[in-house]
N, C-alpha and C. Protein backbone atom coordinates (compact mmCIF):
# COMPACT_ATOMS: atom_id res chain seq x y z
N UNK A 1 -13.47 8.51 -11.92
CA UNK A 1 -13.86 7.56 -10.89
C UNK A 1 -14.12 8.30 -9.59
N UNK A 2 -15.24 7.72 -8.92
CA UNK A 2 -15.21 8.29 -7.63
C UNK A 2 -14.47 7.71 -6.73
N UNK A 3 -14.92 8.47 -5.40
CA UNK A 3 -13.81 8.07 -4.17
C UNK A 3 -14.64 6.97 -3.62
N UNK A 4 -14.55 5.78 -3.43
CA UNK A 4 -15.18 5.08 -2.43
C UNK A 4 -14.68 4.44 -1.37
N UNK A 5 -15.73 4.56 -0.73
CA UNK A 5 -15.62 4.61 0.77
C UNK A 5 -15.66 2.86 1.62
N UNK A 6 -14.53 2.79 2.48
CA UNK A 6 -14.54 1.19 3.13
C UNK A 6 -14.70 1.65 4.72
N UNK A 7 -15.68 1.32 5.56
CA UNK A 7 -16.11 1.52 6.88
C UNK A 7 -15.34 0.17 7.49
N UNK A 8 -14.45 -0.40 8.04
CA UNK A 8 -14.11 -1.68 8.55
C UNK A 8 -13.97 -1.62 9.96
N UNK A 9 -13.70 -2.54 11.20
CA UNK A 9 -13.37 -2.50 12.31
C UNK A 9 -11.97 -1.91 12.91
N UNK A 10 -11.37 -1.78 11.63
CA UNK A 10 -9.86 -1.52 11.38
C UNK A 10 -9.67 -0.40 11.06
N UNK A 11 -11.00 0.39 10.79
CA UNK A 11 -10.49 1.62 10.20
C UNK A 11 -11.06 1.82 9.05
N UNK A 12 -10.96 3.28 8.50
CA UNK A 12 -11.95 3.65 6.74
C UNK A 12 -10.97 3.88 6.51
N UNK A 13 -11.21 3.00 4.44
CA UNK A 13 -10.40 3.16 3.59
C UNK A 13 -11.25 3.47 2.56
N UNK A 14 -9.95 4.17 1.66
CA UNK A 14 -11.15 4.24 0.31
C UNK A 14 -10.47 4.37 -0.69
N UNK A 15 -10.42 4.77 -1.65
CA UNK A 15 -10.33 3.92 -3.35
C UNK A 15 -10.33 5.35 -4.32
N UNK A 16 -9.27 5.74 -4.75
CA UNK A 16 -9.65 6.58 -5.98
C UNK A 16 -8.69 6.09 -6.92
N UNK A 17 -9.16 6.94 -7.81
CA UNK A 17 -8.23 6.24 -9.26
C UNK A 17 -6.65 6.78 -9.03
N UNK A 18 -5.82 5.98 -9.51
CA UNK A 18 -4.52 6.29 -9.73
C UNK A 18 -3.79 7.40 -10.93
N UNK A 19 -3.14 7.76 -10.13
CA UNK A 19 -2.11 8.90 -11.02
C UNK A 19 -1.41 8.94 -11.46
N UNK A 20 -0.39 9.65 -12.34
CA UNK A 20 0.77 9.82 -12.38
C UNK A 20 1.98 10.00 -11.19
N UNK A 21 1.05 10.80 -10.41
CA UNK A 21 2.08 10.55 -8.98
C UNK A 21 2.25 10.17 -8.09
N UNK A 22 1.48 8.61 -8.53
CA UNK A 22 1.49 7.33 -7.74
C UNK A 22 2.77 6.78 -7.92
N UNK A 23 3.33 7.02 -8.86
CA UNK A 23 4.13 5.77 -9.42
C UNK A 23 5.46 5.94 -8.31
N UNK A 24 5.93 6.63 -7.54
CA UNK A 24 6.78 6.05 -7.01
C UNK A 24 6.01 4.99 -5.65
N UNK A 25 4.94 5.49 -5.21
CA UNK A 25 4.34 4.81 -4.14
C UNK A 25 4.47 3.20 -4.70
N UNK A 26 3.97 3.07 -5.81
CA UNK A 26 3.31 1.57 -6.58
C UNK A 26 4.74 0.84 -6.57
N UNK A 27 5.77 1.65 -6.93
CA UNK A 27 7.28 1.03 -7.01
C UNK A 27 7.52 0.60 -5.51
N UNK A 28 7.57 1.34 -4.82
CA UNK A 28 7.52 0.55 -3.48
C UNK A 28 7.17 -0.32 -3.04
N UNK A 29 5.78 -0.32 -3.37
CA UNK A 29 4.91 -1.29 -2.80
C UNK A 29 5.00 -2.63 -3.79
N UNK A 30 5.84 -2.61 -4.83
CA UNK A 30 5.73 -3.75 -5.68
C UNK A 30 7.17 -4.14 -4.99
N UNK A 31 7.88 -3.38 -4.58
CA UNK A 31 9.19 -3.50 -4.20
C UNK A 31 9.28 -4.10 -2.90
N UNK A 32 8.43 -4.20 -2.03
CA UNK A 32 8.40 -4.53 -0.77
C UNK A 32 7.67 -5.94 -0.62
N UNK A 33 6.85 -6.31 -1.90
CA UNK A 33 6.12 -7.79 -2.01
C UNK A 33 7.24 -8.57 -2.93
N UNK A 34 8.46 -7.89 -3.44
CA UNK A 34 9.23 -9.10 -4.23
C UNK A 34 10.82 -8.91 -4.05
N UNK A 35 10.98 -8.29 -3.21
CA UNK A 35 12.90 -8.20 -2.80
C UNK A 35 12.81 -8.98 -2.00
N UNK A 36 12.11 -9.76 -1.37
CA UNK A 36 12.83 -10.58 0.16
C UNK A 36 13.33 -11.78 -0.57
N UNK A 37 12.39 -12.39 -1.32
CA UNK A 37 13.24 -13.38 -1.82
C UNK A 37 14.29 -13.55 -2.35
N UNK A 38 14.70 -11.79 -2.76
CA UNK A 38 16.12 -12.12 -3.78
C UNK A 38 17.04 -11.36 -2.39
N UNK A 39 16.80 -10.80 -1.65
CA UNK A 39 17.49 -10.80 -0.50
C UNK A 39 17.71 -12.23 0.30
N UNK A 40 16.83 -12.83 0.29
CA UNK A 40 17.25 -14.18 0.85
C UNK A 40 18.08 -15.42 0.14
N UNK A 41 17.90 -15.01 -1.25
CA UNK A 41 18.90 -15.68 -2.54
C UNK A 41 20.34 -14.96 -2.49
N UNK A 42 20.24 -13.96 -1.68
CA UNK A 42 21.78 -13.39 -1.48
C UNK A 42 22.45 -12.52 -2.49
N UNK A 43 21.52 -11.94 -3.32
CA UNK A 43 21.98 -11.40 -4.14
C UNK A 43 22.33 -10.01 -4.04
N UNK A 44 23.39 -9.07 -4.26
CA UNK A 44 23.94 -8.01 -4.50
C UNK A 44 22.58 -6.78 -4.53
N UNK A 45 22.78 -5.88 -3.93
CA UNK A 45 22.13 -4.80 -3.39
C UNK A 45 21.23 -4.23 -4.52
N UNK A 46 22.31 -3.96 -5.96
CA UNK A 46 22.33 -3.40 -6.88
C UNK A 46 21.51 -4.46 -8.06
N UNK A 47 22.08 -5.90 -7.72
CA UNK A 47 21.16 -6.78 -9.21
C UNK A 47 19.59 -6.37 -8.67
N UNK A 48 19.49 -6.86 -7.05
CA UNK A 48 18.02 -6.79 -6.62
C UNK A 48 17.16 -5.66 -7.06
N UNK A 49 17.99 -4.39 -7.10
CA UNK A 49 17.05 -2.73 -7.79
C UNK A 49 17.04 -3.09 -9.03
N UNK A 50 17.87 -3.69 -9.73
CA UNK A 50 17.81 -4.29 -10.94
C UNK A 50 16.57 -4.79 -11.35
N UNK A 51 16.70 -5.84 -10.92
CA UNK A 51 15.57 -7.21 -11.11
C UNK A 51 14.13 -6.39 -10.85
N UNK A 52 14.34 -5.96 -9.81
CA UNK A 52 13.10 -5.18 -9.40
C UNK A 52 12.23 -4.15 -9.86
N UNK A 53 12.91 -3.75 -10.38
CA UNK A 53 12.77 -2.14 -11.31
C UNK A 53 12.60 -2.71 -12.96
N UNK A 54 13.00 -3.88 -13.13
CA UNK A 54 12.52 -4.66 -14.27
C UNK A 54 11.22 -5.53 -13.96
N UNK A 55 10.74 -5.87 -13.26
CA UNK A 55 9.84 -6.83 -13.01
C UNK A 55 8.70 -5.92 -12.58
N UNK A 56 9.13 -4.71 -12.39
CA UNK A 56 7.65 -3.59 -12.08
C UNK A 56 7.72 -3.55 -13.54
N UNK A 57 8.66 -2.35 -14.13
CA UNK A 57 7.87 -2.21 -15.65
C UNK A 57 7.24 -3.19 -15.86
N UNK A 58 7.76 -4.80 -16.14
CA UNK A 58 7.41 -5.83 -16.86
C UNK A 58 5.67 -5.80 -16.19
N UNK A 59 5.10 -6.21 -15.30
CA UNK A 59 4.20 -6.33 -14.20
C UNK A 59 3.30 -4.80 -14.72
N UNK A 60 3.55 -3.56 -14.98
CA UNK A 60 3.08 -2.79 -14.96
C UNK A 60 2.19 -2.97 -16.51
N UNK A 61 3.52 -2.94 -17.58
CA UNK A 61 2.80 -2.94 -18.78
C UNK A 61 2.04 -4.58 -19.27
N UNK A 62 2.44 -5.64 -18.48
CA UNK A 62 1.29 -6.60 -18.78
C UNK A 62 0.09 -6.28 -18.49
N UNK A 63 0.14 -5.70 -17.39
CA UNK A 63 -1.49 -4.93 -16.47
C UNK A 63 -2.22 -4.59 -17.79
N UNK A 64 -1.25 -3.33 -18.12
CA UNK A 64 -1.93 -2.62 -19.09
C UNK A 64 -2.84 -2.40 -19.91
N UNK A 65 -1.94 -3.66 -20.48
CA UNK A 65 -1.68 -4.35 -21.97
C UNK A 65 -3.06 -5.31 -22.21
N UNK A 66 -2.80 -6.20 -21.14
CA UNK A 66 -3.91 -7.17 -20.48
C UNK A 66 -5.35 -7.00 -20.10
N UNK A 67 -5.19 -5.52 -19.53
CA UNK A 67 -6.58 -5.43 -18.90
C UNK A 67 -6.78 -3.62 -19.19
N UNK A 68 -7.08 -3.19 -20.30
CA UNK A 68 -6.80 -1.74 -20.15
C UNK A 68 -8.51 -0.99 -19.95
N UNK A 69 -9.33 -1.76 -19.93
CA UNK A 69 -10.41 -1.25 -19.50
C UNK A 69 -10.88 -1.53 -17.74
N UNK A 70 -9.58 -1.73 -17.11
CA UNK A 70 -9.99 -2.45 -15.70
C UNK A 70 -10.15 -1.02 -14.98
N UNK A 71 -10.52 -1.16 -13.58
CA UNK A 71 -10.13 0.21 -12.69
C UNK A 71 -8.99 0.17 -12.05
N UNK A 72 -7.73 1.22 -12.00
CA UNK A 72 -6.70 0.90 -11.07
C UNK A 72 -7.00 1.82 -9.98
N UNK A 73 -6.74 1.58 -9.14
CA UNK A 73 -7.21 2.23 -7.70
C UNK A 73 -6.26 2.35 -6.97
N UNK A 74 -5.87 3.43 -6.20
CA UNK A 74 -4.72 3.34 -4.60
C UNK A 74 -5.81 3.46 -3.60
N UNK A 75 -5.39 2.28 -2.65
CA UNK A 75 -6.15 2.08 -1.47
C UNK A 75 -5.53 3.55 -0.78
N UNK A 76 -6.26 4.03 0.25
CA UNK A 76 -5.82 5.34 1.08
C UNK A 76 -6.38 5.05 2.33
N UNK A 77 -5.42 5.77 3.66
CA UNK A 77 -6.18 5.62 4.68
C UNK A 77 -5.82 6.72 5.50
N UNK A 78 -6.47 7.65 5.80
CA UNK A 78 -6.87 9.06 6.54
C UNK A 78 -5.77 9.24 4.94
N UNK A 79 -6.11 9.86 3.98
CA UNK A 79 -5.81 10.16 2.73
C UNK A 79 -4.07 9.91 2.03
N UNK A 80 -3.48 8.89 2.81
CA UNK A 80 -2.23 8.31 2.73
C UNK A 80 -2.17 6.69 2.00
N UNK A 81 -1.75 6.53 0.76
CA UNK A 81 -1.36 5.65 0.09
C UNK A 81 -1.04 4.37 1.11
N UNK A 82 -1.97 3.27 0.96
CA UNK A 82 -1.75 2.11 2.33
C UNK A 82 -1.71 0.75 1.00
N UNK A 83 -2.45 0.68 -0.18
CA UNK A 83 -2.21 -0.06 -1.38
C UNK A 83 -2.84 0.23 -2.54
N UNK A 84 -3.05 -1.04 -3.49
CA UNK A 84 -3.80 -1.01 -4.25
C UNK A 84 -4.59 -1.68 -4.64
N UNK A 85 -5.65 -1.68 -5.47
CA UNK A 85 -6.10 -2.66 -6.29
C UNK A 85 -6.70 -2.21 -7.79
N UNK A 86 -6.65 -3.95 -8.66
CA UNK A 86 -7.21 -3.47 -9.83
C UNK A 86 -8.09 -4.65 -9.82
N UNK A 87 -9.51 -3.85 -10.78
CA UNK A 87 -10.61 -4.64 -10.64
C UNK A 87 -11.01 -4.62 -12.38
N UNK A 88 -11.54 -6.04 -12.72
CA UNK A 88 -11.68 -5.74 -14.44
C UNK A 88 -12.84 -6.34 -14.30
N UNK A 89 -14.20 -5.69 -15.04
CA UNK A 89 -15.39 -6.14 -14.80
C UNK A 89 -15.17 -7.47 -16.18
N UNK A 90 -15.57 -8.45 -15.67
CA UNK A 90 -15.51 -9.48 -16.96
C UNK A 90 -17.36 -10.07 -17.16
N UNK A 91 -18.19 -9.05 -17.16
CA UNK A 91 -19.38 -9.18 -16.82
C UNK A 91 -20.34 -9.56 -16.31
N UNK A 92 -20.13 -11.66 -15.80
CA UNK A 92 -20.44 -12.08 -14.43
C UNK A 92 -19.95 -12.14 -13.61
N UNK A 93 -17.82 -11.57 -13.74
CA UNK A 93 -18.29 -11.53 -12.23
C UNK A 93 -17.20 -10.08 -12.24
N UNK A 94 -16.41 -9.93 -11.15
CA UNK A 94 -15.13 -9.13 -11.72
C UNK A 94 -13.77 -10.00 -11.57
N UNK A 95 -13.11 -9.51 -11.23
CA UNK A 95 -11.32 -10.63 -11.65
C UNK A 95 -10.65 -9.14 -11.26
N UNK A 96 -10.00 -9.42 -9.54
CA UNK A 96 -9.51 -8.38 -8.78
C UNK A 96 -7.88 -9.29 -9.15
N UNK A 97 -7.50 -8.23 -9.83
CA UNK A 97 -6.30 -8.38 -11.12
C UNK A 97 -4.87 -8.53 -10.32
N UNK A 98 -5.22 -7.48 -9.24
CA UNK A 98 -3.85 -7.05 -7.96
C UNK A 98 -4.66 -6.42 -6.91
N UNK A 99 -3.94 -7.07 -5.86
CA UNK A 99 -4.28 -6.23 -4.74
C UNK A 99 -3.36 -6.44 -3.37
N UNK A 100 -2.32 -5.13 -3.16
CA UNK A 100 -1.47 -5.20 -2.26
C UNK A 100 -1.62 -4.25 -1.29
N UNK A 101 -1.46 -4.44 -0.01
CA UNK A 101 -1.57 -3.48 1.12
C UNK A 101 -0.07 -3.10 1.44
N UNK A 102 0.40 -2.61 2.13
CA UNK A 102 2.07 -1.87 2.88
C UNK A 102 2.43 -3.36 3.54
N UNK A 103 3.66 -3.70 3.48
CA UNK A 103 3.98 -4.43 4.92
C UNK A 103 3.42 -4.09 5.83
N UNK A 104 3.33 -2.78 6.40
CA UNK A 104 2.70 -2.13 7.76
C UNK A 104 1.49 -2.63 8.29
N UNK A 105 0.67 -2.49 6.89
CA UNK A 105 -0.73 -2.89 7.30
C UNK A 105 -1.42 -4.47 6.73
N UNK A 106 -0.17 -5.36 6.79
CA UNK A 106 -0.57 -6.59 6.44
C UNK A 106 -0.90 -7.86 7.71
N UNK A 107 -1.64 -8.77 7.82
CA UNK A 107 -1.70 -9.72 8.85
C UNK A 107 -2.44 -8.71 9.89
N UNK A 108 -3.17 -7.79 10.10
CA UNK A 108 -3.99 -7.08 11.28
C UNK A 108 -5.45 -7.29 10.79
N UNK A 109 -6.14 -8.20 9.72
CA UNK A 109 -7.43 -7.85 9.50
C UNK A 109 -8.05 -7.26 8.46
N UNK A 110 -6.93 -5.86 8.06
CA UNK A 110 -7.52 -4.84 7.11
C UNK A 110 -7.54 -5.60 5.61
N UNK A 111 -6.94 -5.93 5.43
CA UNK A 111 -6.95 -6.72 3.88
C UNK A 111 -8.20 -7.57 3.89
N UNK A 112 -8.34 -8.66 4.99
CA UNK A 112 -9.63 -9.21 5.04
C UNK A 112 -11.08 -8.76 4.70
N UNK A 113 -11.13 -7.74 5.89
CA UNK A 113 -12.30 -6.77 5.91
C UNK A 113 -12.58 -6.02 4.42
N UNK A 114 -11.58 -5.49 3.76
CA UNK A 114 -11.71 -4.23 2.92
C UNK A 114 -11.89 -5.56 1.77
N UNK A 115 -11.51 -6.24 1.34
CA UNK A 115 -11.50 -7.36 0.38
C UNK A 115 -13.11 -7.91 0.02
N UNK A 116 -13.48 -7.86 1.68
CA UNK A 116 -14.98 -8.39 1.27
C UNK A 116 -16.09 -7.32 1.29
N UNK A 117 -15.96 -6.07 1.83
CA UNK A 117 -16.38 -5.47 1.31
C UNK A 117 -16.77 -5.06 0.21
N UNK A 118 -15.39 -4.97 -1.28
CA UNK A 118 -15.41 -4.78 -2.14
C UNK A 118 -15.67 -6.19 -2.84
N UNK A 119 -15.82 -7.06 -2.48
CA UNK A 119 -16.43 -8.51 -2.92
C UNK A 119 -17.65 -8.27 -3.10
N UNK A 120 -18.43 -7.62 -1.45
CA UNK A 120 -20.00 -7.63 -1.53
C UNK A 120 -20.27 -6.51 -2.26
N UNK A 121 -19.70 -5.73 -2.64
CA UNK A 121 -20.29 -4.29 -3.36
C UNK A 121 -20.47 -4.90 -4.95
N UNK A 122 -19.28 -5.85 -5.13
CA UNK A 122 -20.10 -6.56 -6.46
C UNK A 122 -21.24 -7.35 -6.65
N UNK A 123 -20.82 -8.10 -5.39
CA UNK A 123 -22.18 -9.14 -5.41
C UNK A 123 -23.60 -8.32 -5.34
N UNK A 124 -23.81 -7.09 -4.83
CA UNK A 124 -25.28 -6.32 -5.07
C UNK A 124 -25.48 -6.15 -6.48
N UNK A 125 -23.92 -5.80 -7.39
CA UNK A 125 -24.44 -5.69 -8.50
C UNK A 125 -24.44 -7.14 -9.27
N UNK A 126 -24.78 -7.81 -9.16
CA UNK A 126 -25.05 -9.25 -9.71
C UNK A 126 -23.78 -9.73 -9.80
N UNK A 127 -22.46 -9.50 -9.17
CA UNK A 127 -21.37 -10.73 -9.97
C UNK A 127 -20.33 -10.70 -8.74
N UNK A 128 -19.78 -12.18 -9.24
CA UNK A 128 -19.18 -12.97 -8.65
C UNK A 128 -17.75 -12.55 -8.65
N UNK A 129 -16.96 -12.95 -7.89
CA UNK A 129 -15.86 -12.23 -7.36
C UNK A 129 -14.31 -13.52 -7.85
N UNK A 130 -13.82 -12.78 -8.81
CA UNK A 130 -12.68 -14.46 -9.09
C UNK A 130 -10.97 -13.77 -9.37
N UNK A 131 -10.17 -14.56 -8.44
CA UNK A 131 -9.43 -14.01 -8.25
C UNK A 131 -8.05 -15.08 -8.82
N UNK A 132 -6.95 -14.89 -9.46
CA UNK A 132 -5.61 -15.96 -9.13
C UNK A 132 -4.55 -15.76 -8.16
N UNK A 133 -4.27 -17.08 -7.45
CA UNK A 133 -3.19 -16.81 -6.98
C UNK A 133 -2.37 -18.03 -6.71
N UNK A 134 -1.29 -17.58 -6.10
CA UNK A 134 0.06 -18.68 -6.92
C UNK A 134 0.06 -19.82 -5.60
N UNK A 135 0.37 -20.76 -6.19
CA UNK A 135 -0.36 -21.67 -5.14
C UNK A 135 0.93 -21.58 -4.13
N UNK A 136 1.57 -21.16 -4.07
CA UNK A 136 2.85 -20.68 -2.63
C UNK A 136 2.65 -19.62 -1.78
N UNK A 137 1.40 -18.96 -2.30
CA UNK A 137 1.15 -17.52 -1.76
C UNK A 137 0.35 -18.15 -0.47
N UNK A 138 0.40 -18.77 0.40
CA UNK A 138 -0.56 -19.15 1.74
C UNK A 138 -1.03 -18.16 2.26
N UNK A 139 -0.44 -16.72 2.40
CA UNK A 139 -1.67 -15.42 3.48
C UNK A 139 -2.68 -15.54 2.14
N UNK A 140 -2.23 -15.20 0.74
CA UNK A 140 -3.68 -14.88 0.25
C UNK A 140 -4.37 -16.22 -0.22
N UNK A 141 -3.93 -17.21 -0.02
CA UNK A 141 -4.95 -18.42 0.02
C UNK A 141 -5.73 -18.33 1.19
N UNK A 142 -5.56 -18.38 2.35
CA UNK A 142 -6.23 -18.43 3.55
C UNK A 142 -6.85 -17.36 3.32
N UNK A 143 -6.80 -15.92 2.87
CA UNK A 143 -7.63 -15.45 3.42
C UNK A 143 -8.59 -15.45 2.07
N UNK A 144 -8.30 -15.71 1.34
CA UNK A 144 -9.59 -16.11 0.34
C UNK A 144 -10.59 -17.21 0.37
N UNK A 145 -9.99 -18.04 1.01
CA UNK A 145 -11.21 -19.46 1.49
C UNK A 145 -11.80 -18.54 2.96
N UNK A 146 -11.09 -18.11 3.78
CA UNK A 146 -11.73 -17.70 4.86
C UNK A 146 -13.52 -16.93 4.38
N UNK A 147 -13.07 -16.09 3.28
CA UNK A 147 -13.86 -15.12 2.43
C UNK A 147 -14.68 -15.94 1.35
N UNK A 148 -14.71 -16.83 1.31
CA UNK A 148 -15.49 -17.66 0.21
C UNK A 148 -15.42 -18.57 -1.12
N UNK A 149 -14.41 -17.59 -0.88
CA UNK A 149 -13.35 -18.04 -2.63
C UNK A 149 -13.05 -19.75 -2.39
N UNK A 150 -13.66 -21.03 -3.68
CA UNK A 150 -13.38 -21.71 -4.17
C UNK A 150 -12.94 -21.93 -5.02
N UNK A 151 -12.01 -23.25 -5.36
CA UNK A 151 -10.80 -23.18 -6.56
C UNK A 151 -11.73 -23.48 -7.60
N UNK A 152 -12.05 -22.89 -8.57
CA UNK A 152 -12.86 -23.65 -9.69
C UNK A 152 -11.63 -24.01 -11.18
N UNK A 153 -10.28 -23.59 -10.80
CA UNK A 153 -9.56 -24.14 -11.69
C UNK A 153 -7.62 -24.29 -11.43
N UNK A 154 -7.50 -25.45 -11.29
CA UNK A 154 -5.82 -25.29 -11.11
C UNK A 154 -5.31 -25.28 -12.39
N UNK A 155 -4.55 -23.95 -12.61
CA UNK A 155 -3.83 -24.21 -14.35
C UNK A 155 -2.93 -25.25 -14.20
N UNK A 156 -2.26 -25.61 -13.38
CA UNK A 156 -1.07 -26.53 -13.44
C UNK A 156 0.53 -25.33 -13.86
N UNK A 157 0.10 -24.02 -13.60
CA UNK A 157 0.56 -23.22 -14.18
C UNK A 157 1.71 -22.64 -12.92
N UNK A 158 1.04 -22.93 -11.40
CA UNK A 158 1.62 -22.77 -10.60
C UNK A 158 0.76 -21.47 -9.67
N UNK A 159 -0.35 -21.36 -10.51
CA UNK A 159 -1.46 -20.44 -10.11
C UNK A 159 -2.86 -21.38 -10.12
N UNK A 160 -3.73 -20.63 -9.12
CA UNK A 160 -4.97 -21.26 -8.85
C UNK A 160 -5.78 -20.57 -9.01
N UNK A 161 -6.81 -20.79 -10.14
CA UNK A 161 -8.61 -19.57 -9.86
C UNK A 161 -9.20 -19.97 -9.02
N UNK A 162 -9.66 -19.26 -8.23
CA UNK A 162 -10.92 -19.01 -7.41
C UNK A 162 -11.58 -18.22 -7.60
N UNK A 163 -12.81 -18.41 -7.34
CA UNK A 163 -14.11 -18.01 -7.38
C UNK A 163 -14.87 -17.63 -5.87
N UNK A 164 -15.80 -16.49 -5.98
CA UNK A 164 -16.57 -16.36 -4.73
C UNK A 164 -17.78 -15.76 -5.38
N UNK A 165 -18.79 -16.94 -5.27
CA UNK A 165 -20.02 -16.54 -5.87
C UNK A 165 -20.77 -15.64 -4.85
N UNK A 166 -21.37 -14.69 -6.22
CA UNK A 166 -22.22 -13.46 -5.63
C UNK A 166 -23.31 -13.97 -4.33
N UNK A 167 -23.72 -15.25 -4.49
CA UNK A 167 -24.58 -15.63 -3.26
C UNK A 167 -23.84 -15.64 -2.06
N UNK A 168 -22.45 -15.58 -1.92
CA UNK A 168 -21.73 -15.65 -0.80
C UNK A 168 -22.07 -14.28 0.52
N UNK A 169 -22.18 -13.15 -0.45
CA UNK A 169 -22.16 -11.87 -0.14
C UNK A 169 -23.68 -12.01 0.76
N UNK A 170 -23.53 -11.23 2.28
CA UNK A 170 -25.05 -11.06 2.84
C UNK A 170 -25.85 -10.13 2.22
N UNK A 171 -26.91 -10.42 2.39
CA UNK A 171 -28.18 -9.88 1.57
C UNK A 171 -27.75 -8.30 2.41
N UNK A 172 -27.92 -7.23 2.02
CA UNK A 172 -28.17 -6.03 2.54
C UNK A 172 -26.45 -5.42 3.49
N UNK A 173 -26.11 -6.14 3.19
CA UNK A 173 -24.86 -5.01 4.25
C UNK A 173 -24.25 -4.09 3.04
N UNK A 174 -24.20 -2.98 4.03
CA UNK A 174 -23.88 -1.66 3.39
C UNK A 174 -22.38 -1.84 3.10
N UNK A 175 -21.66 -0.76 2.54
CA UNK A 175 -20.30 -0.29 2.26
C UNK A 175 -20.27 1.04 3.03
């Protein structure tokens, strides 16, 4: 995979494939989107590395398992691990599988910006951009309607598809 490149108001990011010596970064960063709640459930220091360190494997090898022809990517910024994403071409459109930034760099914009970027880089190639998310998750609901994304399906599952059709994307803006 190549390196690609995100120009935003926020700053350039860019995208290469993931490693083997990602994996403590990815543990973190999975670790930092799902301990607060069991910190706020009050639970013991030790169940939480527990739970946590189980719910990455678990989370890691569904990925896998699930989607093994997808791209996994670490977001980078001035060449420092900032997140990730995974993208699975499902041929009209793609289905951006995960995508997490640092605490650090969350709520400033950059997730917005870099999101539709890589939205419109599909939409040049003909497809539509469809994503799930859990209907409690409110930052990434908002910022997916902000971005285009309509619900075209509630599972009742406790997750929502959306969709952001390739016409959303402006005719001609670069990456």
């Amino acid at each position: 995979m190549e390196v690609r490149r995100y120009d935003t108001k926020f700053g350039t990011v860019t995208l290469r494939a993931e490693r083997a010596e990602d994996e403590s970064f990815l543990f973190a960063l999975f670790k930092s989107h799902t301990e607060r709640p069991l910190m706020q459930a009050g639970l013991a220091d030790a169940a939480i590395d527990t739970m946590v360190a189980f719910q990455h494997r678990s989370q890691s090898g569904t990925h896998r398992a699930l989607f093994p022809d997808a791209v996994y990517s670490i977001i980078e910024s001035d060449g420092v691990p900032i997140g990730r994403l995974i993208e699975e071409d499902e041929g009209e459109r793609v289905y951006f599988v995960d995508f997490a930034l640092s605490p650090e760099r969350q709520a400033k914009g950059l997730g917005t910006a870099f999101i539709e970027l890589v939205a419109n880089e599909w939409a040049r190639k003909g497809r539509a951009a469809r994503v799930e998310v859990h209907v409690g998750n409110e930052p990434s609901l908002k910022l997916c309607r902000k971005l285009g994304f309509v619900t075209i399906e509630d599972k009742r599952t406790g997750y929502v598809n959306l969709l952001r059709p390739r016409e959303t994307a402006p005719a001609g803006t670069g990456v």
